[in-house]
Protein backbone atom coordinates (compact mmCIF):
# COMPACT_ATOMS: atom_id res chain seq x y z
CA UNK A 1 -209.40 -226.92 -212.44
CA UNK A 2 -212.37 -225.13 -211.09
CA UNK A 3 -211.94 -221.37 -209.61
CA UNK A 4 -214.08 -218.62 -208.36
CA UNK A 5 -213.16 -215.21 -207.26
CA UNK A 6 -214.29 -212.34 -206.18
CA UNK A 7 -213.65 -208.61 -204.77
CA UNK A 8 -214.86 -206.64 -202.30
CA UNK A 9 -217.39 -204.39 -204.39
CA UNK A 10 -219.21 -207.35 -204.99
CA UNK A 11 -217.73 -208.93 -208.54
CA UNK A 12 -217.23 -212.24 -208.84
CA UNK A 13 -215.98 -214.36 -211.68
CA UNK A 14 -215.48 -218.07 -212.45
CA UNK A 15 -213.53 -220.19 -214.75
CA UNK A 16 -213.01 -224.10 -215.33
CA UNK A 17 -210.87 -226.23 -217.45
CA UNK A 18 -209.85 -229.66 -218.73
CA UNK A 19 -206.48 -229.87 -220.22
CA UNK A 20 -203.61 -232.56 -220.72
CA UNK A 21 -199.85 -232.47 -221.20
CA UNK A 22 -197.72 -234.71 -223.68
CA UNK A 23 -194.19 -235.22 -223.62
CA UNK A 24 -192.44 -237.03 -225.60
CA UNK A 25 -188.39 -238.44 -225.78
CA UNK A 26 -186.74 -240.15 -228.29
CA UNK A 27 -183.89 -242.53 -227.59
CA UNK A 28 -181.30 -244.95 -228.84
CA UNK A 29 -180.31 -247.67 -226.67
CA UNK A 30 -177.96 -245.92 -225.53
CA UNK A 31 -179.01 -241.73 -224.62
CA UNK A 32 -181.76 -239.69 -225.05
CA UNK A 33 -181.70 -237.12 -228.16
CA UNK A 34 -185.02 -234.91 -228.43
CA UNK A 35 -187.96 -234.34 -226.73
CA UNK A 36 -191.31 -232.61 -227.71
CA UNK A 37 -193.78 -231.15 -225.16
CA UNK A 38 -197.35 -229.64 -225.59
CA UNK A 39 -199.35 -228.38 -222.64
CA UNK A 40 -202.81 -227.27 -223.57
CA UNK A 41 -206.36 -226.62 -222.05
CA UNK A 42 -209.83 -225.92 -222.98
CA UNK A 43 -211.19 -223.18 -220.24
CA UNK A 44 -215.05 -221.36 -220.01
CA UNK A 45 -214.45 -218.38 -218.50
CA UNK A 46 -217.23 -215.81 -216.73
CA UNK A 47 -216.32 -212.40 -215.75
CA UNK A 48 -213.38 -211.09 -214.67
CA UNK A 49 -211.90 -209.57 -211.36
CA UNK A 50 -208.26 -210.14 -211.68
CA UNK A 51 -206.95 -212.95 -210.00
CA UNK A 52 -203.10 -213.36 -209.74
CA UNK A 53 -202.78 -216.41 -212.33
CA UNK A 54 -205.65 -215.18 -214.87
CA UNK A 55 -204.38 -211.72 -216.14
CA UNK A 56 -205.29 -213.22 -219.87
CA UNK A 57 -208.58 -213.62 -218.50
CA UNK A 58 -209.68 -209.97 -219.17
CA UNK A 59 -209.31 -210.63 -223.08
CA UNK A 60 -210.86 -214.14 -223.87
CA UNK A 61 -214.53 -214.32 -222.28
CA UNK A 62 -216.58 -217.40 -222.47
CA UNK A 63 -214.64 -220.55 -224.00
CA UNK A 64 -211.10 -220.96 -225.09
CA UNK A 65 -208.56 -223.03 -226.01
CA UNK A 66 -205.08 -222.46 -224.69
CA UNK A 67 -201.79 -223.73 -225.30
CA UNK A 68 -199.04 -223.44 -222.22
CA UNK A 69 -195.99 -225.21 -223.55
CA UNK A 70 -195.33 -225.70 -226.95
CA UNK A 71 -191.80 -226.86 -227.55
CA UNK A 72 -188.98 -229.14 -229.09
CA UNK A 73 -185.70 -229.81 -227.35
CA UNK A 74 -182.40 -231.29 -228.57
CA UNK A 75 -180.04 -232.65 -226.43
CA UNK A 76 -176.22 -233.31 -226.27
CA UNK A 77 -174.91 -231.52 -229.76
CA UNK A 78 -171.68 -231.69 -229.40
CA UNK A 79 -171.33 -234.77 -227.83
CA UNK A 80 -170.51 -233.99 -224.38
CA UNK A 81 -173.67 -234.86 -221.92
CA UNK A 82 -175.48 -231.72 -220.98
CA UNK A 83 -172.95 -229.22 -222.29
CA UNK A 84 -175.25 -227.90 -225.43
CA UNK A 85 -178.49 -228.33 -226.16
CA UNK A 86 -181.26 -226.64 -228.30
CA UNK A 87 -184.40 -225.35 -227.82
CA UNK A 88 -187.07 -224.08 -230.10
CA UNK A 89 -191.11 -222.97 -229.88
CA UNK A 90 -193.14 -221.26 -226.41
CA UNK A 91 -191.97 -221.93 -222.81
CA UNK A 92 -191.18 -219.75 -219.50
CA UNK A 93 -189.40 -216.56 -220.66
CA UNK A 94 -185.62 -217.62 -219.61
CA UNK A 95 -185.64 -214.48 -217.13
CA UNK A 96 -185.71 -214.91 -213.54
CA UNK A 97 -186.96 -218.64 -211.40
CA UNK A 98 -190.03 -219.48 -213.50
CA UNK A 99 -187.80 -220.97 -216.02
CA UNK A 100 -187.41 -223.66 -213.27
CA UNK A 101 -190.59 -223.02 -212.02
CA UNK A 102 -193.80 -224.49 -213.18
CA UNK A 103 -196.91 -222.21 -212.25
CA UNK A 104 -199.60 -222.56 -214.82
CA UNK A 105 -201.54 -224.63 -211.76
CA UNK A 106 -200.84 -222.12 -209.09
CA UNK A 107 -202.50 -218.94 -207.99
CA UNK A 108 -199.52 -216.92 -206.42
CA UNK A 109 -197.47 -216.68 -209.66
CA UNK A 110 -193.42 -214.86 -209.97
CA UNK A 111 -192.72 -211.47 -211.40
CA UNK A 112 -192.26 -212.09 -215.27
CA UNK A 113 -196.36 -211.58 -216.17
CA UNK A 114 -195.98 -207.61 -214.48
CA UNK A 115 -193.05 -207.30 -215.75
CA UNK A 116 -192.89 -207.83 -219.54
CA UNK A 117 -196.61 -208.89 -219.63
CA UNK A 118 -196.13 -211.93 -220.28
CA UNK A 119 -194.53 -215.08 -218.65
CA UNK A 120 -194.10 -217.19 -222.17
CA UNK A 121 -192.90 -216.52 -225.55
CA UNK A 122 -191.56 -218.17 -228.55
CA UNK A 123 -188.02 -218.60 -228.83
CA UNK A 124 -185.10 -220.38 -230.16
CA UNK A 125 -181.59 -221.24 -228.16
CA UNK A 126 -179.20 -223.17 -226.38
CA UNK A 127 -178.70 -224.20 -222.97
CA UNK A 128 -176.17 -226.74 -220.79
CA UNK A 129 -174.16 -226.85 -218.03
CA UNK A 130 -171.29 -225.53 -217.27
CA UNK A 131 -168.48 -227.52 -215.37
CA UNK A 132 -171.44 -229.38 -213.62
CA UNK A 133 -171.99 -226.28 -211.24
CA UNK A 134 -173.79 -223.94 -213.39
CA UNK A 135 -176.38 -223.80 -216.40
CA UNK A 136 -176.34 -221.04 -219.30
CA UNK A 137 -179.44 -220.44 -221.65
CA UNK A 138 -178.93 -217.87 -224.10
CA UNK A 139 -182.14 -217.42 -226.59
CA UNK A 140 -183.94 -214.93 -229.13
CA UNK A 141 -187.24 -214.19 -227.97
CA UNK A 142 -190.08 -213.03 -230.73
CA UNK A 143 -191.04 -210.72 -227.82
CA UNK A 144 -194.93 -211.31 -228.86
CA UNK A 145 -196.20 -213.51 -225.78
CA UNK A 146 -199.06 -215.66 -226.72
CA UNK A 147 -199.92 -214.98 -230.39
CA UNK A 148 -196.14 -215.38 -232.54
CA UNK A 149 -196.08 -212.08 -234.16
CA UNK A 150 -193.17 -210.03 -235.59
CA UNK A 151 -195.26 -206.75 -236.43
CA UNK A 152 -191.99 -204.50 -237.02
CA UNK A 153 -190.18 -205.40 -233.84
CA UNK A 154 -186.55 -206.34 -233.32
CA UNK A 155 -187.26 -209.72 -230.44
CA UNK A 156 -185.20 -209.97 -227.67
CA UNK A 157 -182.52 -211.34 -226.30
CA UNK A 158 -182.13 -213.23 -223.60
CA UNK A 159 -179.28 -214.94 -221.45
CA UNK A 160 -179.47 -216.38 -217.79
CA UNK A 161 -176.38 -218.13 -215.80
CA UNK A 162 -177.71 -220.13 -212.83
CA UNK A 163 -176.95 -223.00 -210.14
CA UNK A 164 -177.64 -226.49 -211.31
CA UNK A 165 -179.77 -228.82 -209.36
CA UNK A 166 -177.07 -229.94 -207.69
CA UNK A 167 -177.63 -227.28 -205.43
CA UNK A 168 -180.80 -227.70 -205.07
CA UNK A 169 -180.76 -231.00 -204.33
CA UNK A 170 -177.53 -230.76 -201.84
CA UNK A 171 -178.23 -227.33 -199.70
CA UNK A 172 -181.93 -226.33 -201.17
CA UNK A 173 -180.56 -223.71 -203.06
CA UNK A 174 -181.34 -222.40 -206.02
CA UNK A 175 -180.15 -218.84 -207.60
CA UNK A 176 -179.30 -216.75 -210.95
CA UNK A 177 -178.58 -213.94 -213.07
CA UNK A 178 -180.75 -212.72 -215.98
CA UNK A 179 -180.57 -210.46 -218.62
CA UNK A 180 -182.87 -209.49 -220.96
CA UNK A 181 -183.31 -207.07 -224.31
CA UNK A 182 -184.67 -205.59 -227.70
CA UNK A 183 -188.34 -204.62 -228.15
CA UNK A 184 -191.29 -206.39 -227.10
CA UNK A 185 -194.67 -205.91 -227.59
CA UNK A 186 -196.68 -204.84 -224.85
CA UNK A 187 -200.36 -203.27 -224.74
CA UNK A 188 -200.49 -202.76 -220.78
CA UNK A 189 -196.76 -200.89 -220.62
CA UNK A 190 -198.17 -198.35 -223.83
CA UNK A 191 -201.40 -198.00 -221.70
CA UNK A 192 -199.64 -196.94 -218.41
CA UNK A 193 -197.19 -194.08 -219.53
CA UNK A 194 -197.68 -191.64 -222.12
CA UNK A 195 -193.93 -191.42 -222.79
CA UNK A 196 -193.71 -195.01 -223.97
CA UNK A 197 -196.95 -194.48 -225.79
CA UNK A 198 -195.33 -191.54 -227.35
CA UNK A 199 -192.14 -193.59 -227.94
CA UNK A 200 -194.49 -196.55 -229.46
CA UNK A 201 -196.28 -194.04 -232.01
CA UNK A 202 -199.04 -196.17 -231.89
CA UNK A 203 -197.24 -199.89 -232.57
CA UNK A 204 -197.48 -201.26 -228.62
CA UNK A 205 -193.51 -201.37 -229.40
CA UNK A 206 -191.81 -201.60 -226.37
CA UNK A 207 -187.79 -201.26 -226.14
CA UNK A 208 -186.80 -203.19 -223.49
CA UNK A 209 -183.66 -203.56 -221.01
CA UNK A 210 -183.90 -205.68 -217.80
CA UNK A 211 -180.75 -207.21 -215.59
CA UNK A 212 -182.44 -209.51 -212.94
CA UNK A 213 -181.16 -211.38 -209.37
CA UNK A 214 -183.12 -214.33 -207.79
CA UNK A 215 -182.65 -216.76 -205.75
CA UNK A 216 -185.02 -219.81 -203.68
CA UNK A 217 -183.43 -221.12 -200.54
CA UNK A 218 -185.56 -224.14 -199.01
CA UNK A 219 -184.86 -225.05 -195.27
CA UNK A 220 -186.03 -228.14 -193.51
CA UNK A 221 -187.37 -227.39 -189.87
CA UNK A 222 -188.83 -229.88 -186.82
CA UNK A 223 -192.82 -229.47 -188.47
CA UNK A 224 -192.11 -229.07 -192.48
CA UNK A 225 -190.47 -227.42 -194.85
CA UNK A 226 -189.86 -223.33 -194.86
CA UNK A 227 -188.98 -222.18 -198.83
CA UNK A 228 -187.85 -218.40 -199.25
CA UNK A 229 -188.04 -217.08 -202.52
CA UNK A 230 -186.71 -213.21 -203.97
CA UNK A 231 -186.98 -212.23 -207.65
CA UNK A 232 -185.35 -208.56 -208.11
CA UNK A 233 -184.39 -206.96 -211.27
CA UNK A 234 -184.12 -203.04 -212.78
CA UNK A 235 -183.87 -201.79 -216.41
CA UNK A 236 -186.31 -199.19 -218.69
CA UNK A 237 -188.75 -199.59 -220.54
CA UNK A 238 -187.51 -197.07 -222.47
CA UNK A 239 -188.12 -193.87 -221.93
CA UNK A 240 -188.88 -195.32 -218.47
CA UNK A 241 -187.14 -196.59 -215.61
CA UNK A 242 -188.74 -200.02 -214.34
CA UNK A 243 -187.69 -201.53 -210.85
CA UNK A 244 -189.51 -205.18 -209.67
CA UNK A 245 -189.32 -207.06 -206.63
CA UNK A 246 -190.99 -210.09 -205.35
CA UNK A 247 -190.71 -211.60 -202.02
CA UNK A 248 -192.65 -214.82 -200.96
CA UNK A 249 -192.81 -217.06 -197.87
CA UNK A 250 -194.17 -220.73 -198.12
CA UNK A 251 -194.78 -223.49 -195.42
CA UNK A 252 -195.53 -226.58 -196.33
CA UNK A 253 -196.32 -229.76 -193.12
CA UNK A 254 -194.54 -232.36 -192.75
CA UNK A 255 -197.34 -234.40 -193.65
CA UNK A 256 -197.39 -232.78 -197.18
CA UNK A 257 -200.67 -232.46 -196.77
CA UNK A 258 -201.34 -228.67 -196.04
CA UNK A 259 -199.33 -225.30 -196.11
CA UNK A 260 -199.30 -221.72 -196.14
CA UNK A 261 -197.81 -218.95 -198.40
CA UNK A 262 -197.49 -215.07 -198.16
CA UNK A 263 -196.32 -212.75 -200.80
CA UNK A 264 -195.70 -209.38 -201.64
CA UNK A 265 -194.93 -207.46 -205.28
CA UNK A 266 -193.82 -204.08 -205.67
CA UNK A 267 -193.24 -202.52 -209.30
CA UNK A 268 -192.11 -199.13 -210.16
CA UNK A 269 -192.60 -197.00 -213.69
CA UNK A 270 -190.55 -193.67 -213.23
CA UNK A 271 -192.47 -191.75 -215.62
CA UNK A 272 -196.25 -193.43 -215.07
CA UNK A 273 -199.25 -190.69 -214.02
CA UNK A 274 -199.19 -193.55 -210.89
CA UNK A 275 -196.00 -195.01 -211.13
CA UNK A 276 -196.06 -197.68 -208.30
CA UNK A 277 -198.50 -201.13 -208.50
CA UNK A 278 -197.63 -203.17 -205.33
CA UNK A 279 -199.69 -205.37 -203.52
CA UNK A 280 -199.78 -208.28 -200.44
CA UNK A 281 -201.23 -212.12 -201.07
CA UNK A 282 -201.68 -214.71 -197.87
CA UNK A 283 -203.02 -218.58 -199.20
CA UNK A 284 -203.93 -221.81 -196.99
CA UNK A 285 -203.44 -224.91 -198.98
CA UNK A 286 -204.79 -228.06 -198.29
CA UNK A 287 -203.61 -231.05 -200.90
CA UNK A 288 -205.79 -234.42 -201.00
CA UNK A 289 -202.20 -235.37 -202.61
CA UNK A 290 -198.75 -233.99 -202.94
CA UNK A 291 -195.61 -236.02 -204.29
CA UNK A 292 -192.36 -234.93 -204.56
CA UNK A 293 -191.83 -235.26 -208.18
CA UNK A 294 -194.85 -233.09 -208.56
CA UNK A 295 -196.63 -236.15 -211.03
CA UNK A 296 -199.68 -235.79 -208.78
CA UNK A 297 -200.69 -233.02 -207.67
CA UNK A 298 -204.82 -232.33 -205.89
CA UNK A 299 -205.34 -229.47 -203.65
CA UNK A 300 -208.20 -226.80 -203.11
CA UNK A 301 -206.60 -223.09 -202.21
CA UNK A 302 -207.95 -220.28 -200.92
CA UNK A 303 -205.82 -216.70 -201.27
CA UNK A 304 -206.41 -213.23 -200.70
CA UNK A 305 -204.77 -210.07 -202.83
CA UNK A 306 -204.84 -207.15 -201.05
CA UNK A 307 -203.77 -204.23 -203.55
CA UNK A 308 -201.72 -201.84 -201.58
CA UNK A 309 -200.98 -199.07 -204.49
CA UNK A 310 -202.56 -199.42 -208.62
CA UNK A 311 -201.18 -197.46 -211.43
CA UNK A 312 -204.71 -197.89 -213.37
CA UNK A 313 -208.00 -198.35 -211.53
CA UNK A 314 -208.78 -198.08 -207.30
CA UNK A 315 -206.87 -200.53 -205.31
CA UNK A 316 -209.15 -203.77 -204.27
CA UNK A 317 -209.37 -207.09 -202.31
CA UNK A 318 -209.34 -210.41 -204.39
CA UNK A 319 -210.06 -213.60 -203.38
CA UNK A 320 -209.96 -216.27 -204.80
CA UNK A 321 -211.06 -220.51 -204.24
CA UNK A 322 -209.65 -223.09 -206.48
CA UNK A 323 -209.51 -226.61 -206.92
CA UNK A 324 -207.27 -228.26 -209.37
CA UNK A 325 -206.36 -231.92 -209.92
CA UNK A 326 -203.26 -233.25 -212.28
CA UNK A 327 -202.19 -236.95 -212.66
């Protein structure tokens, strides 16, 4: 991946990176039993002006190396095909679609970064189906994003119920409900609002209570393909009150070889000095290739942030170029 950005006051920043994925299952003859996964990149990163998919970037100048996915999975534990299985180690916080939504490629990224400040954690659990219509995952979460740390804190506890792919696959529909709590530890929520930095006494301990509603509805028409997507979800960070929404439009051509998105995030801290953060994002896409199965993926993007309200700094433009390339 190669990306520059930039904002209207003149920054600009860049970054590049190499990186690989391995997965691994082990089988009998007869079924599948465990699987390991590691995702990781080496990036070099200069200056910073906050693109969407980069929030990290702030922290870790120059060069890094990152790890995305991290885990182990165990399948079938009590027998029955897809009714309980295990998971343990770092993956998509099991709150809201980017649990069945891969975006560490993408710029336009879902609502679980702003919201907890963080999109991954470490965590241990189950998950399955249910009756072939609907999937449960039900996990402890350290609550420490990318570093594991405990550092006094209770975790959290997560628990989603949510359509299979079934749905997906039969009306373009996917859809669940989240819920997610305990304490977390979170640096940007202390920084915004004095009464959780109050609360905190000077940990970054953050006790946390969301409920969450989303749902992705994808709709064939005559030229392409037209996929609506809604993440909404309330709760406190306490002594706060925290409401989130996301709303994004993509179009992608028939051809599968270019598309267009829109989105726009709104977030709301009762008690912050500024306690709204919203903002607008358009991106053109074109993709040299684009399967279904998402094996092979090579586009260059071009988006645009425009920052309608900011609960710390002045609002600004972003935009940002990319070009990334997986096979």
């Amino acid at each position: 991946m190669f990306e520059i950005g930039a904002n209207h006051n003149g920054h600009a920043a860049s970054r590049q990176s190499v990186g690989f994925e391995v997965l691994k299952k082990f089988s009998s003859e007869t079924k599948t039993f465990a699987a390991l996964d590691f995702q990781g990149r080496l990036l070099r990163r200069d200056g910073f002006v906050g693109a969407p998919n980069d929030m990290e970037g702030m922290n870790r100048p120059g060069w890094t190396v990152e790890y995305h996915n991290a885990y182990a999975d165990l399948y079938d534990l009590l027998g029955d095909v897809g009714s309980v299985n295990a998971r343990i180690g770092r993956f998509y916080i099991p709150f809201g679609l980017n649990l069945q939504t891969d975006t560490h490629g993408t710029i336009l990224q879902l609502s679980n970064e702003r919201n907890f400040g963080f999109e991954r954690d470490w965590y241990a659990g189950l998950w399955g189906t249910l009756s072939g219509t609907l999937r449960y995952d039900i996990y402890y979460l350290l609550g420490s994003g990318y570093p594991p740390r405990f550092g006094g804190k209770s975790g959290l506890v997560a628990g989603r119920l949510s359509l299979t792919n079934q749905y997906s696959s039969d009306y373009g529909l996917e859809g669940g409900l989240s819920f997610l709590g305990g304490q977390r530890i979170s640096l940007d929520a202390v920084q915004r609002s004095p009464p959780i930095a109050a609360r905190s006494g000077g940990t970054n301990r953050v006790d946390t209570l969301r409920a969450g509603l989303d749902v992705r509805y994808r709709k064939a028409v005559p030229t392409g393909l037209l996929t609506w997507t809604s993440e909404i979800s309330a709760g406190r960070d306490a002594p706060d009150g925290i409401l989130t929404q996301l709303h994004q439009l993509d179009y992608l051509h028939a051809s599968r070889r270019w598309g267009f998105s829109s989105q726009f995030r709104w977030f709301r801290q009762d008690t912050a000095p500024k306690s709204t953060e919203s903002a607008l994002l358009a991106e053109a896409t074109w993709y040299f290739a684009n399967d279904v199965s998402a094996s092979t993926l090579h586009w260059i993007k071009l988006n645009c942030e425009a920052q309608l309200a900011r609960q710390q700094g002045a609002r600004d433009v972003v935009w940002t170029l990319q070009y990334y390339r997986y096979w």
